[in-house]
PDB file of N, CA and C in Angstrom:
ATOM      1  N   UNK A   1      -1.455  31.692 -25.419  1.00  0.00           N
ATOM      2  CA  UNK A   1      -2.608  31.901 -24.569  1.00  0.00           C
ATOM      3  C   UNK A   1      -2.134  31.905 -23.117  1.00  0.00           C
ATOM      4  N   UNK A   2      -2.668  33.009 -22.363  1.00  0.00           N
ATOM      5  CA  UNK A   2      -2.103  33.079 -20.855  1.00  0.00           C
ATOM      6  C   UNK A   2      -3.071  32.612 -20.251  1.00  0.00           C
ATOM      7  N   UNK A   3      -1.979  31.956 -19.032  1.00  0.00           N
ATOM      8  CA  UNK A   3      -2.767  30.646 -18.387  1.00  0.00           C
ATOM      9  C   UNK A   3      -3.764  31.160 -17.461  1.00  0.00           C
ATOM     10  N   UNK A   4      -5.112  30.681 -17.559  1.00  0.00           N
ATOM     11  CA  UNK A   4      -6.142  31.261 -16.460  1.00  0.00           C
ATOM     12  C   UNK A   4      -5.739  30.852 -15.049  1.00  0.00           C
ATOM     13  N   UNK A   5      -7.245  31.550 -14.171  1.00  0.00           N
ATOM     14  CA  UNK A   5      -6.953  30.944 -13.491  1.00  0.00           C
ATOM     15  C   UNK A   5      -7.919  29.397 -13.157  1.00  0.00           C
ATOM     16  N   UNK A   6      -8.346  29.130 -13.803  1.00  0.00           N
ATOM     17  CA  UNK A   6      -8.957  28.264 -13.639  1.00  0.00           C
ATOM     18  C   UNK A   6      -8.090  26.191 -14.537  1.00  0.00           C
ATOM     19  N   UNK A   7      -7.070  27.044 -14.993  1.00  0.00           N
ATOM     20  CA  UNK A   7      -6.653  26.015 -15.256  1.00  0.00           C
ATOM     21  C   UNK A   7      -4.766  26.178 -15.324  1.00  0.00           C
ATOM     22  N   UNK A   8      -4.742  26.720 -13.949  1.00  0.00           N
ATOM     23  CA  UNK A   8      -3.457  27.029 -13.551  1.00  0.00           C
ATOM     24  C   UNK A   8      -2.844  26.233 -12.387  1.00  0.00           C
ATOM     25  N   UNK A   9      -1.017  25.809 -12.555  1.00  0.00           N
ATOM     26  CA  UNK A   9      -1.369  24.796 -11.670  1.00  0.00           C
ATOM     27  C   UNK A   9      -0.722  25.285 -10.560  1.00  0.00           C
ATOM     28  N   UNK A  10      -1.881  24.550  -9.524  1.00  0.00           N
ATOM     29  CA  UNK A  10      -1.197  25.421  -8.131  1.00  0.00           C
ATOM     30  C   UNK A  10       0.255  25.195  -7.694  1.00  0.00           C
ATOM     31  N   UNK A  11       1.564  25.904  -7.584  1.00  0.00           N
ATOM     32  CA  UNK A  11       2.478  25.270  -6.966  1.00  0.00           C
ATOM     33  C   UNK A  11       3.029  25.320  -5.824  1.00  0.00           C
ATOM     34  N   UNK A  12       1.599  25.350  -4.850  1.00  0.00           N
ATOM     35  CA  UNK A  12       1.776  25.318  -3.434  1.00  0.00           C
ATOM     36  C   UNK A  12       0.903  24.290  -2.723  1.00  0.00           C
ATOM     37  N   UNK A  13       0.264  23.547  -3.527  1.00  0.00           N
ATOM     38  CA  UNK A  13      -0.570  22.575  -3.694  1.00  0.00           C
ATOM     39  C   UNK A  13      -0.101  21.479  -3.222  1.00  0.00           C
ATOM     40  N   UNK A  14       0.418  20.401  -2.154  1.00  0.00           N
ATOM     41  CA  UNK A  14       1.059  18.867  -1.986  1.00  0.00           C
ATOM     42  C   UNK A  14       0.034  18.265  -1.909  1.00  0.00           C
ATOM     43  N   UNK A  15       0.427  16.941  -2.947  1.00  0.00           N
ATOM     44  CA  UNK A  15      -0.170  15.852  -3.408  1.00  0.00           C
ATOM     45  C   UNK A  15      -0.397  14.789  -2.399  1.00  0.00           C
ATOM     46  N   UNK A  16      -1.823  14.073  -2.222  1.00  0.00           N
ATOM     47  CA  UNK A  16      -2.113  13.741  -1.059  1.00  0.00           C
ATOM     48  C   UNK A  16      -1.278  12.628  -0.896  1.00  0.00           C
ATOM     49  N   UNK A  17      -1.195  12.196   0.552  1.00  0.00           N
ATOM     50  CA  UNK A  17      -0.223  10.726   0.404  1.00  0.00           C
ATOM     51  C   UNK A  17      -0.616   9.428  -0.084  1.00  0.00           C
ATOM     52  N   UNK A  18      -1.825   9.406  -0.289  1.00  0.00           N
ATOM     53  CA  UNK A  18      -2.664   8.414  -0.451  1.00  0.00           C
ATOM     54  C   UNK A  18      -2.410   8.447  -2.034  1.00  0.00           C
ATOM     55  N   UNK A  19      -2.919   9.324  -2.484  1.00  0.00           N
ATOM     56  CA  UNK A  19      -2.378   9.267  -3.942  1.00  0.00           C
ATOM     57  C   UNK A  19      -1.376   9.352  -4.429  1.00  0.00           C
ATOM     58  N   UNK A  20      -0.241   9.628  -3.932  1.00  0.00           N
ATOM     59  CA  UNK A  20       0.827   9.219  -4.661  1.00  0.00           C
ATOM     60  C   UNK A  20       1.258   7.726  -4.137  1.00  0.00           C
ATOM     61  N   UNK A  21       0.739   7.386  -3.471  1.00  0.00           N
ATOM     62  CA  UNK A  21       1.186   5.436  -3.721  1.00  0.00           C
ATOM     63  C   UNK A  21       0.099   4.922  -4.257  1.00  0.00           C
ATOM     64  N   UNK A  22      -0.973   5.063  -4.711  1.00  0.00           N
ATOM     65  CA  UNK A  22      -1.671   4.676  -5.423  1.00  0.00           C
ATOM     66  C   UNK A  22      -1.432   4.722  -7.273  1.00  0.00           C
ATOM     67  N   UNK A  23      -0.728   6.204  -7.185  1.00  0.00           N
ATOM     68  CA  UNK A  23      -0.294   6.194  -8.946  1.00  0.00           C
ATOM     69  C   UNK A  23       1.066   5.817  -8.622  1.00  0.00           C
ATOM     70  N   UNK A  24       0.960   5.053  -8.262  1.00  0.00           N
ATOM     71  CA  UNK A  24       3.126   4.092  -7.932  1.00  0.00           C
ATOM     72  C   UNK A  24       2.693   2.636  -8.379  1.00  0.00           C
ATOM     73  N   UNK A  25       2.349   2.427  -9.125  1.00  0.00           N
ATOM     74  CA  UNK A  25       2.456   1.058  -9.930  1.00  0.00           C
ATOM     75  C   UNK A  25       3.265   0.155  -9.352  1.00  0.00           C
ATOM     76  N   UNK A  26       4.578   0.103  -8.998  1.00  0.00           N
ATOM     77  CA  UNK A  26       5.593  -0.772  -8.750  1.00  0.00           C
ATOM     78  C   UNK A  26       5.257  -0.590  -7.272  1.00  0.00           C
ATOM     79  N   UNK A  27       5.023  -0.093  -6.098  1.00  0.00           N
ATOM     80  CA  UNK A  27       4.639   0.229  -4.844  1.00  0.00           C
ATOM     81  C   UNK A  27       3.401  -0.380  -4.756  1.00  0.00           C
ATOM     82  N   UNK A  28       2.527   0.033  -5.699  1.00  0.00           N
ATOM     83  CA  UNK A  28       1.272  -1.485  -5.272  1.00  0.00           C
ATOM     84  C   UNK A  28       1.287  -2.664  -5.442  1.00  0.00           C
ATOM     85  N   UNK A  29       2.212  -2.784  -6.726  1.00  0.00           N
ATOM     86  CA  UNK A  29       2.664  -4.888  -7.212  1.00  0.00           C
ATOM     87  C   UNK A  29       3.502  -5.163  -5.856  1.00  0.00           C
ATOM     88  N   UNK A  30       4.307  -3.952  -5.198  1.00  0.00           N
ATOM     89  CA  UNK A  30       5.704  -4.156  -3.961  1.00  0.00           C
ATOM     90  C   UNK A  30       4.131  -4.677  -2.737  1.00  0.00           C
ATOM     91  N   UNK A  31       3.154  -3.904  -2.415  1.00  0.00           N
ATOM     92  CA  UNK A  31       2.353  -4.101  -1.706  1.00  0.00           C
ATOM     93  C   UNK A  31       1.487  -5.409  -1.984  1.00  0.00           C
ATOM     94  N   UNK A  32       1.099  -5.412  -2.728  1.00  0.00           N
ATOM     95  CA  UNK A  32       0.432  -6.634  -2.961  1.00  0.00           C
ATOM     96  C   UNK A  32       0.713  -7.996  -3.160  1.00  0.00           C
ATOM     97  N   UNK A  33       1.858  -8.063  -3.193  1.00  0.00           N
ATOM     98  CA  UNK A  33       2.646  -9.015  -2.507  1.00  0.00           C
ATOM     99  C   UNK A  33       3.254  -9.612  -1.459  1.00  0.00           C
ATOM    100  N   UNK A  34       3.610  -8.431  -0.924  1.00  0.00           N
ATOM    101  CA  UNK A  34       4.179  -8.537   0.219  1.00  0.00           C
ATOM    102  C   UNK A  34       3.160  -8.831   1.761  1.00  0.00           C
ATOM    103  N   UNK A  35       1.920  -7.733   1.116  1.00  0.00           N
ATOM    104  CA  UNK A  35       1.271  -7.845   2.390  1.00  0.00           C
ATOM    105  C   UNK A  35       0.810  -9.092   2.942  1.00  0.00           C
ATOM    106  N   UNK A  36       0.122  -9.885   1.746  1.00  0.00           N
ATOM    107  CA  UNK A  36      -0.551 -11.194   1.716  1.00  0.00           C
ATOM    108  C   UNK A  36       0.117 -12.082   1.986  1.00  0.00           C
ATOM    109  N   UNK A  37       1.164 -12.157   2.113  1.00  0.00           N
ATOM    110  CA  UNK A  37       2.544 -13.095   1.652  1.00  0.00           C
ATOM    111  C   UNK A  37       2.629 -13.104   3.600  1.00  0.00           C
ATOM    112  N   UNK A  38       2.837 -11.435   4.082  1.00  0.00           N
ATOM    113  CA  UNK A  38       3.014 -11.786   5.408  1.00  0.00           C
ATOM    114  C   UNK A  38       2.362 -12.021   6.240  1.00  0.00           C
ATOM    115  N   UNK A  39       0.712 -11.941   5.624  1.00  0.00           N
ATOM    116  CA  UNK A  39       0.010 -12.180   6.717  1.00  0.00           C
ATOM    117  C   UNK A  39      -0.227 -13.614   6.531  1.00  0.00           C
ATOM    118  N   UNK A  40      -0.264 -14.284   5.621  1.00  0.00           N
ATOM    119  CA  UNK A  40      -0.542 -15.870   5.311  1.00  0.00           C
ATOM    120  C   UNK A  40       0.985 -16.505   6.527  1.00  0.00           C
ATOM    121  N   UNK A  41       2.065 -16.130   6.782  1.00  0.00           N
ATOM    122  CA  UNK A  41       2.829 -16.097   7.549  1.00  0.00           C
ATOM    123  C   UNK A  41       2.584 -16.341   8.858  1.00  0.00           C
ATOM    124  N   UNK A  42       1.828 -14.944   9.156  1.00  0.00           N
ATOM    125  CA  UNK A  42       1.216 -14.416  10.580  1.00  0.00           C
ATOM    126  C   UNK A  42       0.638 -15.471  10.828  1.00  0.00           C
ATOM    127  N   UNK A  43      -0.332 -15.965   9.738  1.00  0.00           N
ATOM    128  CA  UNK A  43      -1.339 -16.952  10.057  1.00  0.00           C
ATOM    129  C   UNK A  43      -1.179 -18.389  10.014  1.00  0.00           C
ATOM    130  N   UNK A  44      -0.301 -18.567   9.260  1.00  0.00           N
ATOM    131  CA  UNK A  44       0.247 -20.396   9.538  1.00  0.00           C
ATOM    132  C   UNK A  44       0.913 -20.242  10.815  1.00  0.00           C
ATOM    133  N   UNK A  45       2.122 -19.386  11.674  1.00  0.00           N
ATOM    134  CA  UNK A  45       2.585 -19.271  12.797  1.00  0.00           C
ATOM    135  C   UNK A  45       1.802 -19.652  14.290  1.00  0.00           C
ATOM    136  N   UNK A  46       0.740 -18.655  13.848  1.00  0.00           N
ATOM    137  CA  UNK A  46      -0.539 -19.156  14.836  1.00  0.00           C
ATOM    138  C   UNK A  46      -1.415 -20.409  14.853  1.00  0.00           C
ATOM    139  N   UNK A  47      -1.554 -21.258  13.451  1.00  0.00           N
ATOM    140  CA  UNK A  47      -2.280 -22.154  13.154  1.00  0.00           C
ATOM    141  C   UNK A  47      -1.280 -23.080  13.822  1.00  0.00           C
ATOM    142  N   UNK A  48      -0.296 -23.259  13.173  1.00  0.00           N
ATOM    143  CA  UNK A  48       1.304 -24.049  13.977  1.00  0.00           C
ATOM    144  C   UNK A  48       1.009 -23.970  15.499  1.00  0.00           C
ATOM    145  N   UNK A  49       1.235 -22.944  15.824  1.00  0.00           N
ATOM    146  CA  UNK A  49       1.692 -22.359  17.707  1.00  0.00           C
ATOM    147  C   UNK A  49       0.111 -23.361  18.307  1.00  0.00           C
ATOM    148  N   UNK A  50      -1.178 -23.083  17.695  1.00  0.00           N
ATOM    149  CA  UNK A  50      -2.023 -23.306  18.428  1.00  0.00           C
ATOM    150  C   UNK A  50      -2.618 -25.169  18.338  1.00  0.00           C
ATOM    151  N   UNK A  51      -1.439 -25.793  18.000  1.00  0.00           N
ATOM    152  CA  UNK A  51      -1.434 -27.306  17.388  1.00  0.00           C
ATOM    153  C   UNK A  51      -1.492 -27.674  19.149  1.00  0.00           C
ATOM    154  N   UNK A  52      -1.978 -28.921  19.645  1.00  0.00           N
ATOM    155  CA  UNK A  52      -1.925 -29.383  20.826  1.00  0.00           C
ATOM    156  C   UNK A  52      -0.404 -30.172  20.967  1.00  0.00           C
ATOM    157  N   UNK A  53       0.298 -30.227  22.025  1.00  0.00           N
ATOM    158  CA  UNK A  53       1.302 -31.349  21.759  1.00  0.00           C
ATOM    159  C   UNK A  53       0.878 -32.694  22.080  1.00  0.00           C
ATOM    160  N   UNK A  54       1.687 -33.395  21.243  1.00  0.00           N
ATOM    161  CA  UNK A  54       1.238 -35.123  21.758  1.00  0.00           C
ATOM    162  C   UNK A  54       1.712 -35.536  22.692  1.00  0.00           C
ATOM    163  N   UNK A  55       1.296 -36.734  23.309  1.00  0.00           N
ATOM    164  CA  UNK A  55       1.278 -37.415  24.606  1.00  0.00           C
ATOM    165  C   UNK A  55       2.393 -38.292  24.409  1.00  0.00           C
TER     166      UNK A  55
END
């Protein structure tokens, strides 16, 4: 059966960027780790930094 056009695949077509790290399995476990990880970081640094010093 010759391929229509309705279910032909474009090969001039690039795949959005958004979706290809979204179907990246190992790139979202890499993200979802990492991100939280550095902002809990970000945020003890500042919780730390903004401590008063003692007398």
């Amino acid at each position: 059966m010759p391929p229509t056009e309705a279910n032909a695949p474009q090969q001039d077509e690039r795949v959005p960027v958004m979706q290809r790290i979204l179907d990246n399995p190992f790139l979202l476990l890499f993200l979802g780790v990492t991100l939280p990880t550095v902002l809990y970081l970000i945020w003890g640094v500042m919780e730390v930094a903004s401590v008063p010093l003692a007398k």
